[in-house]
Protein backbone atom coordinates (compact mmCIF):
# COMPACT_ATOMS: atom_id res chain seq x y z
CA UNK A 1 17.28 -21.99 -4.19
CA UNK A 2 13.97 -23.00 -3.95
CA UNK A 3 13.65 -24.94 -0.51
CA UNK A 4 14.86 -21.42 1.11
CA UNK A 5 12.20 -19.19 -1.25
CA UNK A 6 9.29 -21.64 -0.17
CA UNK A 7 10.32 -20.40 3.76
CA UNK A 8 11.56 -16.93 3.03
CA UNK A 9 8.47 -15.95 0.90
CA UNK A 10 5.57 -16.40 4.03
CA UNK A 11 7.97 -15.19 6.42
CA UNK A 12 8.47 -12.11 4.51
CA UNK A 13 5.17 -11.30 3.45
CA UNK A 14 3.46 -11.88 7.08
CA UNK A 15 5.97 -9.52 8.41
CA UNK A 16 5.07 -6.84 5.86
CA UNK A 17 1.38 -7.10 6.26
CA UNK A 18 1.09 -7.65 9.83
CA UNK A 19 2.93 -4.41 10.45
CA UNK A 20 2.56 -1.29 8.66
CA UNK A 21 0.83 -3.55 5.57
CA UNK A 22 -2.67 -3.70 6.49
CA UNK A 23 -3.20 -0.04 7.76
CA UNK A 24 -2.28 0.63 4.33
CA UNK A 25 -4.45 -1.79 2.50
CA UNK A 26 -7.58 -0.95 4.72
CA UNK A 27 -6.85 2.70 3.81
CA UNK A 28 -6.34 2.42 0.21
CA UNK A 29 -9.56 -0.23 0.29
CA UNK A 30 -11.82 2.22 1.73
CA UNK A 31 -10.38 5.28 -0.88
CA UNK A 32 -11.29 3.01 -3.77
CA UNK A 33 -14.88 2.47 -2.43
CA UNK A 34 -15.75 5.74 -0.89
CA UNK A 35 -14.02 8.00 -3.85
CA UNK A 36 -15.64 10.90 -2.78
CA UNK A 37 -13.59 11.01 0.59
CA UNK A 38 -10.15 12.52 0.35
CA UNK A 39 -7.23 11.30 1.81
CA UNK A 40 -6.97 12.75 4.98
CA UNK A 41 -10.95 12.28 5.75
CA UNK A 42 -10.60 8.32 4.48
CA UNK A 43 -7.84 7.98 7.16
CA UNK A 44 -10.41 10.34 10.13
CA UNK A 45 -13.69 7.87 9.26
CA UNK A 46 -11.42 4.52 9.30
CA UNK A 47 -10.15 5.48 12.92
CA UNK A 48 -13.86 7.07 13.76
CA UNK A 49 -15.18 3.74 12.52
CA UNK A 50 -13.25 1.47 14.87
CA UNK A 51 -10.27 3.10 16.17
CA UNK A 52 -6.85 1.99 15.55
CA UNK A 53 -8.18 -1.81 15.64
CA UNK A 54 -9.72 -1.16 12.42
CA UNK A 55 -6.45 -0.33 10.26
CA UNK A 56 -6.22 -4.03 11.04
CA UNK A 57 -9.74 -5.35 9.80
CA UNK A 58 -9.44 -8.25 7.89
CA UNK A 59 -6.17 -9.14 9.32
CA UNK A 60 -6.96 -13.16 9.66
CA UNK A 61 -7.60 -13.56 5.91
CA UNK A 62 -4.77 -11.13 5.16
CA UNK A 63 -2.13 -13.44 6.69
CA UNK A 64 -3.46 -16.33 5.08
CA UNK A 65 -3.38 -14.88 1.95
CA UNK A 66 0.43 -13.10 3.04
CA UNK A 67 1.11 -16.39 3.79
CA UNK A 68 0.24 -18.34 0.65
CA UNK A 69 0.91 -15.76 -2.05
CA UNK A 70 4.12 -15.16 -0.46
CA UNK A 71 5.48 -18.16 -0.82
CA UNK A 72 4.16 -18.48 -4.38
CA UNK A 73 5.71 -15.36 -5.70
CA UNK A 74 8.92 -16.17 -4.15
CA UNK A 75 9.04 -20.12 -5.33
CA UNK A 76 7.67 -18.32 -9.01
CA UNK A 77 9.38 -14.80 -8.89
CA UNK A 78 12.69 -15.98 -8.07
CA UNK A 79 13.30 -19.10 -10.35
CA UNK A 80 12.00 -17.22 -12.97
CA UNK A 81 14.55 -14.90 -12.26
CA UNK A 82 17.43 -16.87 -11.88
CA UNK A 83 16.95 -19.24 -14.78
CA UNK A 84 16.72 -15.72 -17.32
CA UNK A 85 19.83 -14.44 -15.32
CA UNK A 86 21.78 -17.56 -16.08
CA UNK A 87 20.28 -17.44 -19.59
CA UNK A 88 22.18 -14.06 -20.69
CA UNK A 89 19.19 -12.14 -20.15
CA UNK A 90 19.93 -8.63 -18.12
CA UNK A 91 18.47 -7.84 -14.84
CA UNK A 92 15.80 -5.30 -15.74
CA UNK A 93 13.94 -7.02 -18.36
CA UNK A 94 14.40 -10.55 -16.42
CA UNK A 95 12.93 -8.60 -13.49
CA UNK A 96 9.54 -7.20 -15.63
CA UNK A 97 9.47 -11.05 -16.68
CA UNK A 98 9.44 -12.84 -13.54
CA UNK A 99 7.79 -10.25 -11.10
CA UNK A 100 5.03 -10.55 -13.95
CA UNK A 101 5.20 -14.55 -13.52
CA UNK A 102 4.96 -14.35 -10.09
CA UNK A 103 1.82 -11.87 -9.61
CA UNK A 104 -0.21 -13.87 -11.74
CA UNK A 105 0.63 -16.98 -9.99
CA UNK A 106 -0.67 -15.02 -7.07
CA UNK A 107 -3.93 -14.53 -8.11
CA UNK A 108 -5.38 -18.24 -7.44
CA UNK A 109 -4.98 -17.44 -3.62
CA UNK A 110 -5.38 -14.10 -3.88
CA UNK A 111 -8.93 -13.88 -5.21
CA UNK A 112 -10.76 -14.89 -1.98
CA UNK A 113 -8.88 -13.81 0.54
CA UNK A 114 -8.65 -10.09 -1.22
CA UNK A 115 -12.45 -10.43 -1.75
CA UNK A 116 -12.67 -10.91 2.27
CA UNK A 117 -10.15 -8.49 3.03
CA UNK A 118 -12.41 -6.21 1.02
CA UNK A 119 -15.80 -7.15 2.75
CA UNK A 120 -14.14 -6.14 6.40
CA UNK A 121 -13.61 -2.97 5.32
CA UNK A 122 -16.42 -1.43 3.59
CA UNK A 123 -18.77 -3.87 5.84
CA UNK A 124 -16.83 -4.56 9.28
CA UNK A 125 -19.82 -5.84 11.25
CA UNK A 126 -20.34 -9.27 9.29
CA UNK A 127 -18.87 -11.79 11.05
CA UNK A 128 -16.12 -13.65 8.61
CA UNK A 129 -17.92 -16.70 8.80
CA UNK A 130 -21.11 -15.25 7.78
CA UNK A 131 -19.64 -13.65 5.07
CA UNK A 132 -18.06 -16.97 3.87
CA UNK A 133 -21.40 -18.94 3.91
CA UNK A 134 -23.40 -16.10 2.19
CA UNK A 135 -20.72 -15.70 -0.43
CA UNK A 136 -20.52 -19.46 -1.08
CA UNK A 137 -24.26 -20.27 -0.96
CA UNK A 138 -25.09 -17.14 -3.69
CA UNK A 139 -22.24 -17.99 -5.78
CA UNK A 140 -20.38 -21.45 -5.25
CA UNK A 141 -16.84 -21.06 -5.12
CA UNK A 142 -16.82 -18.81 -7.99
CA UNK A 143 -18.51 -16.03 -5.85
CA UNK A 144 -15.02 -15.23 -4.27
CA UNK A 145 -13.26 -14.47 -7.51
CA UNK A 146 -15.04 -11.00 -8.73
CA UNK A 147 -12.88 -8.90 -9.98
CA UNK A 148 -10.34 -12.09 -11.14
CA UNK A 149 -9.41 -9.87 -14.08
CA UNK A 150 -8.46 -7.10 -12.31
CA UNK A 151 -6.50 -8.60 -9.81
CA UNK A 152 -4.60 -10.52 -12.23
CA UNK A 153 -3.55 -7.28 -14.67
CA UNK A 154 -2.87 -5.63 -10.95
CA UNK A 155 -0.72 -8.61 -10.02
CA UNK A 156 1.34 -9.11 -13.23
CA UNK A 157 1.82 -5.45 -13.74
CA UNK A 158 2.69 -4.84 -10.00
CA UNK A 159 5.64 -7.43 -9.57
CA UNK A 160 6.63 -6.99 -12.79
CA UNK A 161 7.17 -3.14 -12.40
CA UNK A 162 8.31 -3.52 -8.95
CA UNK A 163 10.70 -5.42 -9.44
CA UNK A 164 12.15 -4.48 -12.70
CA UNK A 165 11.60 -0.76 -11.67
CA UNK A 166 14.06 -1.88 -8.47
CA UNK A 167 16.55 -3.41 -11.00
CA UNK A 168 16.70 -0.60 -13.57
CA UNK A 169 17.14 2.04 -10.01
CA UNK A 170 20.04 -0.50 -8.68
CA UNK A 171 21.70 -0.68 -12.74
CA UNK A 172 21.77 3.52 -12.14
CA UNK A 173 22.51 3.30 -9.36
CA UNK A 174 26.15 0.92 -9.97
CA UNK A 175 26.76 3.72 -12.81
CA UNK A 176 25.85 6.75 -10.30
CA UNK A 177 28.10 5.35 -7.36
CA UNK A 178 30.47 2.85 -8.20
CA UNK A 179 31.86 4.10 -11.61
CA UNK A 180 29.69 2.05 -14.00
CA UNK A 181 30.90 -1.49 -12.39
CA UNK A 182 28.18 -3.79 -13.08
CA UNK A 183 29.17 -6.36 -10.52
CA UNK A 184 29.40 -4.18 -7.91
CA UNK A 185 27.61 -4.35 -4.43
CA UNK A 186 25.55 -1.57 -3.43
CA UNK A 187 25.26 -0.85 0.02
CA UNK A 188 22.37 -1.33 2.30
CA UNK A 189 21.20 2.24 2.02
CA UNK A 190 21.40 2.04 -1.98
CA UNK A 191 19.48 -1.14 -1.96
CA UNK A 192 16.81 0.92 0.35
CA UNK A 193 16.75 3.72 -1.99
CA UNK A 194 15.91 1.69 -4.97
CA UNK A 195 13.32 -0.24 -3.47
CA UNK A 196 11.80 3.38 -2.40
CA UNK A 197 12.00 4.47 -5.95
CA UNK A 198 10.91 0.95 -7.48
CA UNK A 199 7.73 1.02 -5.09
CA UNK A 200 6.70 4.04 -6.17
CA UNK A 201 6.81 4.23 -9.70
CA UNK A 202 5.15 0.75 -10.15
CA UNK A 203 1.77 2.49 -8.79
CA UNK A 204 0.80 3.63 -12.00
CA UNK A 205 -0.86 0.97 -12.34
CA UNK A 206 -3.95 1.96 -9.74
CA UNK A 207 -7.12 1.47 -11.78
CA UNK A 208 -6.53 -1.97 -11.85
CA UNK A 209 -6.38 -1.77 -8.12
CA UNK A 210 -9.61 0.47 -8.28
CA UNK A 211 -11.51 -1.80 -10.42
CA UNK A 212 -10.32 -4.91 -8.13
CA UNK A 213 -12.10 -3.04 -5.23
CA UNK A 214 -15.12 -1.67 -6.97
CA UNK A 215 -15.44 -5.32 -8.35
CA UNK A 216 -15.07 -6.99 -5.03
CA UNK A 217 -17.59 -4.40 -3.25
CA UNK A 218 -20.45 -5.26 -5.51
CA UNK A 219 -19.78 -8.92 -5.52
CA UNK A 220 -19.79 -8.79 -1.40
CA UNK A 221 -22.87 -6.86 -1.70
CA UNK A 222 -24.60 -9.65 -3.66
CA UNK A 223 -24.35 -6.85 -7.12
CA UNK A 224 -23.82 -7.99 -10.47
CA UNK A 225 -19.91 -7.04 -11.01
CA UNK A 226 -19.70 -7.25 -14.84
CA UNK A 227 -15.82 -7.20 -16.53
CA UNK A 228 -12.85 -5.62 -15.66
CA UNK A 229 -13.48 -2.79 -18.47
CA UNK A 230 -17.06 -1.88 -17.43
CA UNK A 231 -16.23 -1.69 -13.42
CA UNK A 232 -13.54 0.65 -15.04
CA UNK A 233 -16.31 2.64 -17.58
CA UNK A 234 -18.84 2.93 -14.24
CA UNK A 235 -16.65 4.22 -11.87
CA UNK A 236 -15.52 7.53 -14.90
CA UNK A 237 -19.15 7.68 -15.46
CA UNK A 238 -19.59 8.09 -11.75
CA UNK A 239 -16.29 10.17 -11.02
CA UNK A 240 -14.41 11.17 -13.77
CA UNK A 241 -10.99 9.62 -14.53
CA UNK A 242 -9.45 10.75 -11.37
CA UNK A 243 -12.01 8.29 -10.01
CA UNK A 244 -9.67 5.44 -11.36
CA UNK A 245 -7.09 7.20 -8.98
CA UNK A 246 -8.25 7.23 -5.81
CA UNK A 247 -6.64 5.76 -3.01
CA UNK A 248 -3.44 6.62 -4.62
CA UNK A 249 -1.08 8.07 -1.56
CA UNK A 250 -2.01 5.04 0.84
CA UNK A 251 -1.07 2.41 -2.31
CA UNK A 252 2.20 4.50 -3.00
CA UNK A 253 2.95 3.63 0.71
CA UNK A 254 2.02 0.54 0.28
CA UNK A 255 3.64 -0.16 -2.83
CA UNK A 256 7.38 1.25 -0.96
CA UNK A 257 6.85 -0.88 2.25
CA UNK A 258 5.87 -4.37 -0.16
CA UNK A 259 8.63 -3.35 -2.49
CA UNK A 260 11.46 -3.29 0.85
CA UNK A 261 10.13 -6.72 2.29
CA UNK A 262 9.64 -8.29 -1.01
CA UNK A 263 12.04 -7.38 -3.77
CA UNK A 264 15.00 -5.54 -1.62
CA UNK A 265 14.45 -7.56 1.75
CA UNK A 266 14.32 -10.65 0.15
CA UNK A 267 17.60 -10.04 -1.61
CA UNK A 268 19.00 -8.36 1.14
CA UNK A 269 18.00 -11.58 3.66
CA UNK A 270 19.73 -13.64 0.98
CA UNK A 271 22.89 -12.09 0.46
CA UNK A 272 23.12 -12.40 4.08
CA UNK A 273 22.14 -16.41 4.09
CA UNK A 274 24.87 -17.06 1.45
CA UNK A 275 27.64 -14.90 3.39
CA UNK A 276 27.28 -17.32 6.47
CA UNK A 277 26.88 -20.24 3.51
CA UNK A 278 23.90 -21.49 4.74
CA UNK A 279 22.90 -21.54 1.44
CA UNK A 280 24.70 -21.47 -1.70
């Protein structure tokens, strides 16, 4: 299953960026810089800022990274998977395993690109380029991994609950509306609904995303970053806890819409490939 994970992963995760993807991420990006902003404002000064071109700032690094860590959670998510599946182990705790396998494979692409992702938002006139040679000249190649921590507890913890969240929903689900049969085939809509629910309940996770953005701010700013757990002390001292949970509607969104392309599409898109047997 591999060869078809290596194509279905980028495919996937471009298509879930480049449409409602992004919006979200530059929304959620500016919330965890600017926590004093509410919801509704962050969403007014984006548009104010740019206009509906700048829900899409960043977007060139975004599908690289899409791209790249698409195909590398697929390749890792779902052989992890499979091999635990044919090992006896049961869905929902196979899921946690290899969504958590697969995130922090992520990370080694993710770093930069998330770090310039990051920069286009909270500072959209720099050129890309400019930002590139000024990151690299004050900090090597290191200088686009602040916040490495952070992204990879976000990472592990986000595939890993999204996609053992999705399984435990779909195992209910089977006992909910087909009697209990474990080897029964939800439908389309079921599938749907459990990625919904499996999206949103693996956002607890959100200061990890906070700290991730705080880190990457300062480090695009040319600021000492520090660890993962003092971006997180800073930003209570500065705002309280609810500080580490800002930004949280817009990643809740988020986390639904990846959740559909990436756990549910992706099984959905491959139930369909082995029906016509163009794979097996």
């Amino acid at each position: 299953m591999a060869p078809i994970d290596l194509f279905i992963g980028p495919l996937i995760q471009c298509a879930e960026a480049a449409s409602l993807g992004m919006p979200f991420e530059v929304w959620k990006t500016r919330m965890g810089r600017h926590r004093t902003e509410g919801t509704a404002e962050a969403f007014k000064n984006i548009y104010r800022g740019g206009g509906v071109k700048a829900f899409w700032a960043g977007t060139g690094p975004k599908m690289l990274e899409s791209g790249s860590k698409g195909m590398i959670l697929m390749y890792a998510k779902e052989g992890i998977n499979e091999s635990l599946l044919n090992a006896g182990i049961g869905p929902t705790l196979a899921g946690i395993v290899a969504g958590a396998g697969g995130g922090i494979a992520q990370v080694s692409v993710m770093g930069p690109t998330t770090y310039l992702v990051t920069g286009a938002v909270i500072a959209p006139g720099v050129p890309m380029m400019t930002r590139v040679r000024e990151t690299y000249v004050r900090g090597g190649v290191a200088g686009f991994y602040p916040g490495g921590t952070a992204i990879a507890f976000r990472q592990a913890t986000n595939w890993a609950s999204r996609q053992g969240f999705t399984e435990f929903v779909r195992g209910r689900f089977k006992v909910a509306f087909h009697d209990g049969d474990v080897d029964a085939k939800l439908t389309r809509g079921q599938e749907v609904g459990a990625g919904i629910v499996g999206g949103t309940m693996a956002c607890w996770n959100h200061p990890f995303e906070v700290a991730r953005i705080e880190a990457q701010s300062r480090g695009n700013a040319g600021q000492p970053v520090g660890s993962m757990v003092s971006v997180m002390h800073d930003v209570v001292r500065a705002d309280g806890v609810g500080g580490l949970f800002r930004g949280i509607a817009p990643r809740v969104f988020l986390g639904i819409w990846q959740t559909l392309f990436m756990v549910t599409g992706a099984k959905l898109l491959k139930d369909e490939l082995r029906k016509r047997e163009l794979v097996t």
